[in-house]
PDB file of N, CA and C in Angstrom:
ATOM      1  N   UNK A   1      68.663 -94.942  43.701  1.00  0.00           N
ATOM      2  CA  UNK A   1      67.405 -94.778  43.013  1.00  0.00           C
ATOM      3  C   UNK A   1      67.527 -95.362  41.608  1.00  0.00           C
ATOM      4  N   UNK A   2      66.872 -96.513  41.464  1.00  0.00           N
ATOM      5  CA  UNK A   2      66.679 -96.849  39.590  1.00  0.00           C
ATOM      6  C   UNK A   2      66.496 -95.699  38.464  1.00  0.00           C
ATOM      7  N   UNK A   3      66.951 -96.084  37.765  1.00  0.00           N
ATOM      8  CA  UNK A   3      66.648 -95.002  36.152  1.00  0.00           C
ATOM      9  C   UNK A   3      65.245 -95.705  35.660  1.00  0.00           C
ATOM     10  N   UNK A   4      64.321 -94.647  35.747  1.00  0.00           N
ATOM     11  CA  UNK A   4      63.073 -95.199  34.811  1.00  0.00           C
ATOM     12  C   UNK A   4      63.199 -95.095  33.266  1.00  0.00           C
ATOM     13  N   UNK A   5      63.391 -95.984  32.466  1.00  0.00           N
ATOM     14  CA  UNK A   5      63.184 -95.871  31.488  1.00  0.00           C
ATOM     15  C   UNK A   5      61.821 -96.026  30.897  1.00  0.00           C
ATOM     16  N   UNK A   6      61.720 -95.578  29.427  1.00  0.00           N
ATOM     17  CA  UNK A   6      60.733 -95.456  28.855  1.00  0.00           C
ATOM     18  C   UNK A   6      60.721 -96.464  27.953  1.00  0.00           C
ATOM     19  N   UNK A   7      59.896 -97.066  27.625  1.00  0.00           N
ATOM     20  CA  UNK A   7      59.299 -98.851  26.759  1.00  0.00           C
ATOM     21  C   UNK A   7      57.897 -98.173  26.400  1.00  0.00           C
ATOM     22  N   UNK A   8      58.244 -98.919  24.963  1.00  0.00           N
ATOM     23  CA  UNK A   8      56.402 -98.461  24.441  1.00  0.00           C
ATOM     24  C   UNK A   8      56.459 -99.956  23.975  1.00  0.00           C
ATOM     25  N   UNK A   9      55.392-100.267  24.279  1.00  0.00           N
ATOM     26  CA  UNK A   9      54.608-101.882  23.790  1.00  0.00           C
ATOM     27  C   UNK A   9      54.273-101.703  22.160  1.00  0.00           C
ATOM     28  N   UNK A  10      54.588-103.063  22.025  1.00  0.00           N
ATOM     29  CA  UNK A  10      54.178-103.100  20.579  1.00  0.00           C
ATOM     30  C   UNK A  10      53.224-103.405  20.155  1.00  0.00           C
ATOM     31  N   UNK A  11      52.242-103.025  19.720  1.00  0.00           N
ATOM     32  CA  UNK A  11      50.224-103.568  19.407  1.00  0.00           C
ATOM     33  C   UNK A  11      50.429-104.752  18.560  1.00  0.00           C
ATOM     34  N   UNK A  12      49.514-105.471  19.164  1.00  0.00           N
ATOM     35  CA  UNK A  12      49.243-106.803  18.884  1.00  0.00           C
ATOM     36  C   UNK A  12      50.260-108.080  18.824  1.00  0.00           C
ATOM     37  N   UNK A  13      51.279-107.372  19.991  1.00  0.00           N
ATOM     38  CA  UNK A  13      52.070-108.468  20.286  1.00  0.00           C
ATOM     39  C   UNK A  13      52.071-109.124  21.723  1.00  0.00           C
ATOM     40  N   UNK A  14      52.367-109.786  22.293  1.00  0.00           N
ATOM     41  CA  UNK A  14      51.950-111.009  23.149  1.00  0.00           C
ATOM     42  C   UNK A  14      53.727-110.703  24.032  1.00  0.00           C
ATOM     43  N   UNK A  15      53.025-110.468  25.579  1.00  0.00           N
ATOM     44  CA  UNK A  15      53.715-110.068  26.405  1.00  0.00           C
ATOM     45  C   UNK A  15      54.226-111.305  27.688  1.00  0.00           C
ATOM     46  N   UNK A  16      55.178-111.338  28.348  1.00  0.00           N
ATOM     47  CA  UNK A  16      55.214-111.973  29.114  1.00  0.00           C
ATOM     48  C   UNK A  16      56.233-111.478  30.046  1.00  0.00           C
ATOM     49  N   UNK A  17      55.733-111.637  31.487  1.00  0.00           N
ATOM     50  CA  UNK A  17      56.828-110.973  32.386  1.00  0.00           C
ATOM     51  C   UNK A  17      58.058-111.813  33.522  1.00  0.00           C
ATOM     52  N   UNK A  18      58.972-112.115  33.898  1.00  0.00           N
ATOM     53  CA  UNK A  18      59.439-112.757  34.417  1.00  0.00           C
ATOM     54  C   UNK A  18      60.472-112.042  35.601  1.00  0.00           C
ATOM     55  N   UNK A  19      59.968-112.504  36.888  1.00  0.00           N
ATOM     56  CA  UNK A  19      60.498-111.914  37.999  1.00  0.00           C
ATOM     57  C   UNK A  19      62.026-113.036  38.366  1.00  0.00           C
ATOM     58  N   UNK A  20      62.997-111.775  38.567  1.00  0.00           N
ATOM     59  CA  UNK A  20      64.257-111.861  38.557  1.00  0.00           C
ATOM     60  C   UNK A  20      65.177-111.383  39.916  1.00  0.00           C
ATOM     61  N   UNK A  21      65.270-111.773  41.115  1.00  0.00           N
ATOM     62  CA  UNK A  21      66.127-111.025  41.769  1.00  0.00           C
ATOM     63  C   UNK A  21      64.415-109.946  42.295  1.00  0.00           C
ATOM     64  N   UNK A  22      65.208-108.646  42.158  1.00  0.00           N
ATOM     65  CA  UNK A  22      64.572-107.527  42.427  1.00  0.00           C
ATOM     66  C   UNK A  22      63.644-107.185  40.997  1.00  0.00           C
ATOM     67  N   UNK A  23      64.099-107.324  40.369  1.00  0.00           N
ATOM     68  CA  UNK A  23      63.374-106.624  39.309  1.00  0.00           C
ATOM     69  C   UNK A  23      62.672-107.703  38.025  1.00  0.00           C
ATOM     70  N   UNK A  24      62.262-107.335  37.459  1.00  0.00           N
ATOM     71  CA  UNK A  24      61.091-108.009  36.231  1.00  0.00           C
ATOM     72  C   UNK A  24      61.207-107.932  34.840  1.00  0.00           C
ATOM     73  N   UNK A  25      61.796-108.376  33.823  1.00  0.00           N
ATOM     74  CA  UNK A  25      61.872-108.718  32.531  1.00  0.00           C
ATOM     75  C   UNK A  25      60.234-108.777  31.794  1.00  0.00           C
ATOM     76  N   UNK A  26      60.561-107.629  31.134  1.00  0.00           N
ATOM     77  CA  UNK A  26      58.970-107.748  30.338  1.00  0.00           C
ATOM     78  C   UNK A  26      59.799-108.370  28.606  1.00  0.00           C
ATOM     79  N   UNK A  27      59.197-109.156  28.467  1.00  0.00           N
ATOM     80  CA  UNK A  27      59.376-109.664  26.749  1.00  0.00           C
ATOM     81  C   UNK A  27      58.567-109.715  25.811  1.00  0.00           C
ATOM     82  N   UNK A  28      58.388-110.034  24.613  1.00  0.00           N
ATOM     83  CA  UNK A  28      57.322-110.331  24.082  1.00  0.00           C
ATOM     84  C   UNK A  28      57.697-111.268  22.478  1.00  0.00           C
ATOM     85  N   UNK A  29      56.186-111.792  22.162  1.00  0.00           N
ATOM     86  CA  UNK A  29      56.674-112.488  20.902  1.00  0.00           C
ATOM     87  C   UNK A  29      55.200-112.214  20.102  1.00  0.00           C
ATOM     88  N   UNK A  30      55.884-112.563  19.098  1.00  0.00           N
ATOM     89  CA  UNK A  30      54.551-112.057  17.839  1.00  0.00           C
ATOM     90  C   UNK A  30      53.484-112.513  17.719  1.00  0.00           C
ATOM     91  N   UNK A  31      53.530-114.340  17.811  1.00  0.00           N
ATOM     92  CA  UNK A  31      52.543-114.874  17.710  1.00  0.00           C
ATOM     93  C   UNK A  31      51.802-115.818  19.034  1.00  0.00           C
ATOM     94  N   UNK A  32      50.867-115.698  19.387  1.00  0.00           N
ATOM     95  CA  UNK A  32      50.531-116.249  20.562  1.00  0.00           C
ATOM     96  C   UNK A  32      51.008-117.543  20.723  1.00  0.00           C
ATOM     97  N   UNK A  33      50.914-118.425  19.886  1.00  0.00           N
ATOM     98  CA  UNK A  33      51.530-120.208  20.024  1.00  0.00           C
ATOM     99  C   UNK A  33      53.412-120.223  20.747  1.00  0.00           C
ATOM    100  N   UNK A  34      53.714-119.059  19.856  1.00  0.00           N
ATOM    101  CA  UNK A  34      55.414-118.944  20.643  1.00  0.00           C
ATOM    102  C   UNK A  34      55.033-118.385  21.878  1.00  0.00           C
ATOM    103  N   UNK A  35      54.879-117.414  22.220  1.00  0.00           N
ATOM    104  CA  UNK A  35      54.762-116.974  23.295  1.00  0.00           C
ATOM    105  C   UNK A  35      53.928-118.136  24.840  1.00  0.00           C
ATOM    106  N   UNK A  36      52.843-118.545  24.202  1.00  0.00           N
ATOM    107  CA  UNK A  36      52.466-119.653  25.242  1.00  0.00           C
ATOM    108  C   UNK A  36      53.330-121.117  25.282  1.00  0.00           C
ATOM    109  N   UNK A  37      54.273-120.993  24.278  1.00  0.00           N
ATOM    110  CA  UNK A  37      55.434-121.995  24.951  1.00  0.00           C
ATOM    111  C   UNK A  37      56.594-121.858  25.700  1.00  0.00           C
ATOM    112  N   UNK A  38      56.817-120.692  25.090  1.00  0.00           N
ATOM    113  CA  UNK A  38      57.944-119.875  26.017  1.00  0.00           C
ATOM    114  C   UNK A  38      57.235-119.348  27.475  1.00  0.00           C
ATOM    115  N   UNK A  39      56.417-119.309  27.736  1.00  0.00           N
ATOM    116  CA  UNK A  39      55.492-118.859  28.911  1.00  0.00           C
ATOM    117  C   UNK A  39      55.857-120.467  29.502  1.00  0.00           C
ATOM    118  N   UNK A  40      55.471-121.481  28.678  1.00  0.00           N
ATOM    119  CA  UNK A  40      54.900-122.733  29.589  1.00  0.00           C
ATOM    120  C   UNK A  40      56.603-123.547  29.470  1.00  0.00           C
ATOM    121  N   UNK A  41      57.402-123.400  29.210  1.00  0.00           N
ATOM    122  CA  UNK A  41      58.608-123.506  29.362  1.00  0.00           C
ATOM    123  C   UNK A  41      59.306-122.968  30.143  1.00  0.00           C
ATOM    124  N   UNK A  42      59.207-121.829  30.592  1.00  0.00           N
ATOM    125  CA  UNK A  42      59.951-120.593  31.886  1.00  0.00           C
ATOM    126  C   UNK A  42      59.029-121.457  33.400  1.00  0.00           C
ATOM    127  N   UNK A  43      57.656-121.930  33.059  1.00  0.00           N
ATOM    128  CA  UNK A  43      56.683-122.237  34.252  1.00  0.00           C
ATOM    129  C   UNK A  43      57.536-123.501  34.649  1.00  0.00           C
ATOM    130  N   UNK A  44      57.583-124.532  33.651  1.00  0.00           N
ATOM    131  CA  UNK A  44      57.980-126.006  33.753  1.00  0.00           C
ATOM    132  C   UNK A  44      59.610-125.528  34.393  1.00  0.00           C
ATOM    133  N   UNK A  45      60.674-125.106  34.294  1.00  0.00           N
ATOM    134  CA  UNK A  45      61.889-124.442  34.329  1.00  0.00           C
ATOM    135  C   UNK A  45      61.853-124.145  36.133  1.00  0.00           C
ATOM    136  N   UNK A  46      60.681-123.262  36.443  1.00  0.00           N
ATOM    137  CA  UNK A  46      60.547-122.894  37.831  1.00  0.00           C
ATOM    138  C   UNK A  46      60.487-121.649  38.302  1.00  0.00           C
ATOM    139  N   UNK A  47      60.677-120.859  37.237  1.00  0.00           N
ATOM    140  CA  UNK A  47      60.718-119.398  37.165  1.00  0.00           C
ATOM    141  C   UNK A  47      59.332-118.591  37.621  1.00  0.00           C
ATOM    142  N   UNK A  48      59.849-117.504  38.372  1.00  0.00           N
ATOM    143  CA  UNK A  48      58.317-116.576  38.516  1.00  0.00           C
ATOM    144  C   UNK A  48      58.070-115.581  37.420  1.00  0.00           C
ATOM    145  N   UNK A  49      56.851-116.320  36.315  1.00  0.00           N
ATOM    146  CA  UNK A  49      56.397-115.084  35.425  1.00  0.00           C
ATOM    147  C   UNK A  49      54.989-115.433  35.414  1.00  0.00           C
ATOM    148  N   UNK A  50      54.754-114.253  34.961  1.00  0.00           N
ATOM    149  CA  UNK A  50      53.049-114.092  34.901  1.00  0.00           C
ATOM    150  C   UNK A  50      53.021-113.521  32.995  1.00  0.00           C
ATOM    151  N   UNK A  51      51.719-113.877  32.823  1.00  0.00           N
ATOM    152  CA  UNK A  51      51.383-114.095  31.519  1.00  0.00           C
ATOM    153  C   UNK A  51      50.784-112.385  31.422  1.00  0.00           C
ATOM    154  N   UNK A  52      51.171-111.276  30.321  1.00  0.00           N
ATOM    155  CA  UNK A  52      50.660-110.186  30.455  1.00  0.00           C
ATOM    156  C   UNK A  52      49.188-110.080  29.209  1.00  0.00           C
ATOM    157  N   UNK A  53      49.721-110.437  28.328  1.00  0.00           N
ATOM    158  CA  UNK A  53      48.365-111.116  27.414  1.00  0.00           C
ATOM    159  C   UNK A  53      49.059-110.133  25.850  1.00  0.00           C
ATOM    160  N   UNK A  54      47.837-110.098  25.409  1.00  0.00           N
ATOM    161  CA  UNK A  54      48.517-109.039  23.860  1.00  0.00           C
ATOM    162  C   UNK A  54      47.996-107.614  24.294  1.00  0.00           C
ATOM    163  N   UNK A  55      48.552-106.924  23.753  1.00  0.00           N
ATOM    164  CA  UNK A  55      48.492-106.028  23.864  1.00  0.00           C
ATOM    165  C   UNK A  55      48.024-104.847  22.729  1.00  0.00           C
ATOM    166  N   UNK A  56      47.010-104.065  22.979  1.00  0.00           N
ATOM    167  CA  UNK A  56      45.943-103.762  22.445  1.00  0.00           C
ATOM    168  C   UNK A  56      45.934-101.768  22.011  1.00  0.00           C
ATOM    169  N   UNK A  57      47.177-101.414  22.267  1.00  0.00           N
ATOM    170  CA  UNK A  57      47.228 -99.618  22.230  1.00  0.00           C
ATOM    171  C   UNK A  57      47.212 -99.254  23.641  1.00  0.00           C
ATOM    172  N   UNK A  58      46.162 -99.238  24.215  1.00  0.00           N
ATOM    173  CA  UNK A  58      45.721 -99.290  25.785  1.00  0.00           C
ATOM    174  C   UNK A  58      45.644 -99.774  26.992  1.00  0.00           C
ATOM    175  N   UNK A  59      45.879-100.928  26.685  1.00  0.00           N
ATOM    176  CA  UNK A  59      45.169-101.949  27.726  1.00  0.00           C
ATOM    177  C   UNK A  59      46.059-103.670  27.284  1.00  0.00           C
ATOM    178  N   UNK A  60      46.120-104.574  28.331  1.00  0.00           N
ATOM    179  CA  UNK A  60      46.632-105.865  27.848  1.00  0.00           C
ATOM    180  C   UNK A  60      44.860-106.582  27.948  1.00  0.00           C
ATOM    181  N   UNK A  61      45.012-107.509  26.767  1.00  0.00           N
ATOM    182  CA  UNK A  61      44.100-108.241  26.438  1.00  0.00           C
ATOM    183  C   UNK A  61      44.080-110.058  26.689  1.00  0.00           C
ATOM    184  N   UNK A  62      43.537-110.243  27.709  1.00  0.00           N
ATOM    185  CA  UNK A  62      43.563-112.066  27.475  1.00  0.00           C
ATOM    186  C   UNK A  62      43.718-112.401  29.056  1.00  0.00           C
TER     187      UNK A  62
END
């Protein structure tokens, strides 16, 4: 059985997730321009990630 850990998102930072094996790498970067290169660099690379957007207190945004 995995250990769930606990992660709190950081507001108004820019998320991105990348599937690994079994499991999923959530990251993030401050400003949207890094983050949509590092997004479009992992894509070009061949990797499975999906874009989570910024993140808003509640909810991902974008």
């Amino acid at each position: 059985m995995a250990i769930k850990r606990g992660f709190k998102y950081k507001v108004d930072a820019f998320y991105i997730s990348i599937k690994t094996g079994g499991s999923s790498i959530v990251f993030s970067r401050e400003s949207e321009e890094e983050a949509r290169y590092v997004f479009e660099n992992y894509k070009q690379v061949g990797k499975d990630c999906s874009w989570l957007g910024r993140w808003d207190g509640k909810k991902f945004l974008e």
